[in-house]
Protein backbone atom coordinates (compact mmCIF):
# COMPACT_ATOMS: atom_id res chain seq x y z
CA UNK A 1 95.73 51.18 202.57
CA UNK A 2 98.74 49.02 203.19
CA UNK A 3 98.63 47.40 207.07
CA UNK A 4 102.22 45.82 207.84
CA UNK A 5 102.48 44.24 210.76
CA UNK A 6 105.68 42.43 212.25
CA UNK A 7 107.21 41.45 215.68
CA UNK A 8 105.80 38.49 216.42
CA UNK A 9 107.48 35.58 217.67
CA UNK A 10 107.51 32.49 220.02
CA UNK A 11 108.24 33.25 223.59
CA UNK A 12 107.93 31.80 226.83
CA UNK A 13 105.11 32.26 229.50
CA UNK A 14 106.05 35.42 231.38
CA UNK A 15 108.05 36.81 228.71
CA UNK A 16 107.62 40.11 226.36
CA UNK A 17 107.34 41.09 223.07
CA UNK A 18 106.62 44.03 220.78
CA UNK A 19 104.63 44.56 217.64
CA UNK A 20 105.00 46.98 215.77
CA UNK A 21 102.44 47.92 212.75
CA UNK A 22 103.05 50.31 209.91
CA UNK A 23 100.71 52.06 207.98
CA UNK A 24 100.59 53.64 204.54
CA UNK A 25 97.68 55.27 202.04
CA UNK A 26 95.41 56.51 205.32
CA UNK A 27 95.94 59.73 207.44
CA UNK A 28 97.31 58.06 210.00
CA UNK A 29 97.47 61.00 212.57
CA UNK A 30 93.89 61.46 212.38
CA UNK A 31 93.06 58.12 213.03
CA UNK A 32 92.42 56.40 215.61
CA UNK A 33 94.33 52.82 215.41
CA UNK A 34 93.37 49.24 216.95
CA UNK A 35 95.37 45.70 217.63
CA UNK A 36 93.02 42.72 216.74
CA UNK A 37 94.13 39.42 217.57
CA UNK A 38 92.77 35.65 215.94
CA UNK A 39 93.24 32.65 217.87
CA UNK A 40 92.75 29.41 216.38
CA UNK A 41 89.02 28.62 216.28
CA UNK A 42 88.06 31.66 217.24
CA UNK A 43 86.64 35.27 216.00
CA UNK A 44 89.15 38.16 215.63
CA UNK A 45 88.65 40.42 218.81
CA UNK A 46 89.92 44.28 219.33
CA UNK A 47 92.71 43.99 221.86
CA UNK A 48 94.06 47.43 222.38
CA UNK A 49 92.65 50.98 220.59
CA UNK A 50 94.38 54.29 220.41
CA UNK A 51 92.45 57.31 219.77
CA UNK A 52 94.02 60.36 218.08
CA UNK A 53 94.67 61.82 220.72
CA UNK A 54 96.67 59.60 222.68
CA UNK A 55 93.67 58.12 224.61
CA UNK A 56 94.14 54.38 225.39
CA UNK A 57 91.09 51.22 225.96
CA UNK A 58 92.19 47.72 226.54
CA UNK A 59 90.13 44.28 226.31
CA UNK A 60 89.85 43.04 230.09
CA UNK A 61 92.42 39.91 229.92
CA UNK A 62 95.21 42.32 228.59
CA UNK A 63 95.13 45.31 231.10
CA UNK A 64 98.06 45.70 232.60
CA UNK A 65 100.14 43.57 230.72
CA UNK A 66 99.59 45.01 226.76
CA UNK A 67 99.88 49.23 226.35
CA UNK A 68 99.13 50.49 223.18
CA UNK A 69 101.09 53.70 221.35
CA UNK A 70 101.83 55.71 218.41
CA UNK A 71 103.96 57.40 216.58
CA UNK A 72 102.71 59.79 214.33
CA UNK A 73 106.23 60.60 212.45
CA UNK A 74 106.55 56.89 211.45
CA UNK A 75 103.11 55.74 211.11
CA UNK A 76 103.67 53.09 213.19
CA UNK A 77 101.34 51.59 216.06
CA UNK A 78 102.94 49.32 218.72
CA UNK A 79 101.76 46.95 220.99
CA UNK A 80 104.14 46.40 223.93
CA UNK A 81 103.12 42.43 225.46
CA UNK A 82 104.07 41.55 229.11
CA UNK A 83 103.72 38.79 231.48
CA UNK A 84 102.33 37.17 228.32
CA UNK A 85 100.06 33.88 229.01
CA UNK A 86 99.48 30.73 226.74
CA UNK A 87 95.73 32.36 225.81
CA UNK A 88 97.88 35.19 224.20
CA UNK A 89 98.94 32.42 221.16
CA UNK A 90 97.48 34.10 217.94
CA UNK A 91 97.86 36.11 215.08
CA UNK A 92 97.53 39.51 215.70
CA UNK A 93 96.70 42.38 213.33
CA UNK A 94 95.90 46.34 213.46
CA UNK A 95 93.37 48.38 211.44
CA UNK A 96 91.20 51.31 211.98
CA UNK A 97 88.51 51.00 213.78
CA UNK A 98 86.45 53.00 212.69
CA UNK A 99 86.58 52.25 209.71
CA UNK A 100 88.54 49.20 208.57
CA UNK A 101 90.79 48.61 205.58
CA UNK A 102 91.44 45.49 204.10
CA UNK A 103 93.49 42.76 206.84
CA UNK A 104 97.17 42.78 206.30
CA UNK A 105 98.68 39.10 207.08
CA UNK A 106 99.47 40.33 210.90
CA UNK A 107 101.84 38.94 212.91
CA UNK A 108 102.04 35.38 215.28
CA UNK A 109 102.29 35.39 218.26
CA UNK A 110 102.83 31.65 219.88
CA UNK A 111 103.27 31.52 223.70
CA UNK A 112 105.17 28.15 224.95
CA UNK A 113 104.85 27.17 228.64
């Protein structure tokens, strides 16, 4: 399973940003599919999760500001970021869930204020 993310960048407090992630050597329309982010100093966490089926959960600091999606034709999970906030500054990744594959490199994310 290849996981290639991209789209990161440095951006301003407030600002917006997409990531995009595509996948290869999984089924990726029966899968559900996950953003992960690493800060420095800190554990990888599950951002944002995408069943299936289109169903959508979110980590509590991102609701409202991150929405998760698919698209089953390209293998590709995004990650649309708004309003994004300093905390945001990490590298972020996406894997399976349920069943993770081996970490790609992900993608940074650096927030300036």
């Amino acid at each position: 399973v290849q996981l290639q993310a991209s789209g990161g960048g440095l951006v301003q407090v407030g600002g917006s940003l997409r990531l995009s992630c595509v996948v290869s050597g999984r089924n990726f329309g029966d899968n559900a599919w996950a953003w992960y982010r690493r800060a420095p100093g800190n554990q990888r966490e599950l951002v944002a999760l995408i069943t299936n089926i289109g169903s959508t959960t979110y980590e509590d600091s991102v609701k409202g500001r991150f929405a998760i999606s698919r698209d089953n034709a390209r293998n590709t999970v995004y990650l649309q970021m708004s309003n994004l906030r300093v905390y945001d500054t990490a590298v972020y990744y996406c894997n399976d869930p349920t069943e993770n594959a081996a970490w790609g490199q992900g993608t940074q994310l650096t927030v300036s204020s």
